[in-house]
Protein backbone atom coordinates (compact mmCIF):
# COMPACT_ATOMS: atom_id res chain seq x y z
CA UNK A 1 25.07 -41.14 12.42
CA UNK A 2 23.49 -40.95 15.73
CA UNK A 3 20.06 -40.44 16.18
CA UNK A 4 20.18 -37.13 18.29
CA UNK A 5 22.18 -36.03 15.03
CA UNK A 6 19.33 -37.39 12.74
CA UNK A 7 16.44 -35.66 14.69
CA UNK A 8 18.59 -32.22 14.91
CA UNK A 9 18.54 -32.41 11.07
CA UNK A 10 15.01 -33.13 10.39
CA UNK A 11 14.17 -30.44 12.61
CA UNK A 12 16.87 -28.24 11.08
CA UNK A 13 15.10 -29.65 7.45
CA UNK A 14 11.77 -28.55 8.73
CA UNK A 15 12.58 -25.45 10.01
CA UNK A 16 14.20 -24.38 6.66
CA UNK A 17 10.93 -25.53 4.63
CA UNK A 18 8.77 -23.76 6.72
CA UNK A 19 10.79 -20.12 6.46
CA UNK A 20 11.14 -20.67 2.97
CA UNK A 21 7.63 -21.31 2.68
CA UNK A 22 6.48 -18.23 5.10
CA UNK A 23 8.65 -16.02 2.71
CA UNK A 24 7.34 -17.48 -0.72
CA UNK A 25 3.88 -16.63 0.98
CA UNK A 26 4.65 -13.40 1.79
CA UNK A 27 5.71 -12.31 -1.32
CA UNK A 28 2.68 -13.53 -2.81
CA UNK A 29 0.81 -10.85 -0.49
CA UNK A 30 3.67 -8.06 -1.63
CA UNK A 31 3.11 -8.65 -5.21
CA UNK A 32 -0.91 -8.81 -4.60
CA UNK A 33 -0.55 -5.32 -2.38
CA UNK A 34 1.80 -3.78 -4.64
CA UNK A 35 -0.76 -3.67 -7.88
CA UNK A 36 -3.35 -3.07 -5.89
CA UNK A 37 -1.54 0.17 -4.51
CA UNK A 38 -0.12 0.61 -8.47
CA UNK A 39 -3.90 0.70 -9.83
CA UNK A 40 -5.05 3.65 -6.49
CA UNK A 41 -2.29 5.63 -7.22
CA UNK A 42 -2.69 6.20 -11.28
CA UNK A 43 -6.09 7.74 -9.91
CA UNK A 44 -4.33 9.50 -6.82
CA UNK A 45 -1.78 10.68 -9.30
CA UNK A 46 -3.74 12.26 -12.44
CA UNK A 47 -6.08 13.80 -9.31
CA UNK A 48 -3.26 15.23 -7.71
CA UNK A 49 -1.58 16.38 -11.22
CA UNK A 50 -4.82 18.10 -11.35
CA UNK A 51 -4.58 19.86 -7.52
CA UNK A 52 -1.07 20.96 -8.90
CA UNK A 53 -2.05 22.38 -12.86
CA UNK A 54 -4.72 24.09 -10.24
CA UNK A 55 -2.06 25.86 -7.99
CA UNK A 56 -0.27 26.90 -10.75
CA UNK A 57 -3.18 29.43 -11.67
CA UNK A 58 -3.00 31.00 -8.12
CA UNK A 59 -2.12 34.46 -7.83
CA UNK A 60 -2.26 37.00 -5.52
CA UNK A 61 -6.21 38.14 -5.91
CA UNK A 62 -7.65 34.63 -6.10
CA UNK A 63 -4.76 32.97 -3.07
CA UNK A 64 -6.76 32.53 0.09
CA UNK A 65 -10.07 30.89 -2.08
CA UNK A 66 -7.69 28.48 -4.23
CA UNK A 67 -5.85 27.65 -1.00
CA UNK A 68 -8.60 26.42 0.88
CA UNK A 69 -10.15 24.55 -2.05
CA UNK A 70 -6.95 22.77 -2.62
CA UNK A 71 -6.75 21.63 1.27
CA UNK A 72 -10.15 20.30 0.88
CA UNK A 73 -9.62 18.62 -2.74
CA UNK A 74 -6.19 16.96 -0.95
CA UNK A 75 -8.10 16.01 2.45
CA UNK A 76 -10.89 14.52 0.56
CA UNK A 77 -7.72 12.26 -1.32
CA UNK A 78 -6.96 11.28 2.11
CA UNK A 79 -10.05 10.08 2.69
CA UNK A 80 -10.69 8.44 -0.42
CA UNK A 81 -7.32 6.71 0.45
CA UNK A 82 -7.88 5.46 3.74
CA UNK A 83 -11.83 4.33 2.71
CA UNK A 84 -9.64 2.56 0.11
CA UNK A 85 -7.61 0.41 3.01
CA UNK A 86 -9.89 0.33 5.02
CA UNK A 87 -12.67 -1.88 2.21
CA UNK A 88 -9.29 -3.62 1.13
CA UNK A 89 -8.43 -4.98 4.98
CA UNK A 90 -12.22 -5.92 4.95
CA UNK A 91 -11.90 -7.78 1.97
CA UNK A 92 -9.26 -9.43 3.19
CA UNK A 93 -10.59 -10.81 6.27
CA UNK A 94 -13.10 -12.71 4.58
């Protein structure tokens, strides 16, 4: 074998470590992000099962009060949410 042949395979070699190291790494950082996002959302979701039992008890007298409450209970879920990311991507940078 020549050694233009050699190098083109070692370089070939190294390339193929480091993708398959770049993808082992980033599924480390899926699996991290996915529980993370598994443990906010049992909270988002009994809080939102909430919001719904809650607009199930609207009727016509009491619509325009329980609407607005239930825009501000879901905005303030938005926030909480984004606070959420927003600490998390702070973590992470240190």
């Amino acid at each position: 074998m020549s050694k233009t042949t050699a190098r083109w395979l070692l370089v070939l070699g190294i390339i193929l470590v480091g993708f398959g190291v770049g993808i082992y790494l980033q599924d480390l950082k899926h699996k991290e992000s996915t529980e993370a996002a598994w443990k906010a959302n049992r909270f988002n979701v009994a809080r939102f099962n909430k919001i719904m039992r809650y607009a199930g008890d609207m009727n016509s007298q009491n619509w325009s009060s329980m609407r607005d409450s239930i825009g501000g209970q879901l905005d303030s879920l938005m926030i909480l949410r984004f606070r959420k990311e927003v600490d998390s991507m702070k973590k992470a940078k240190k």
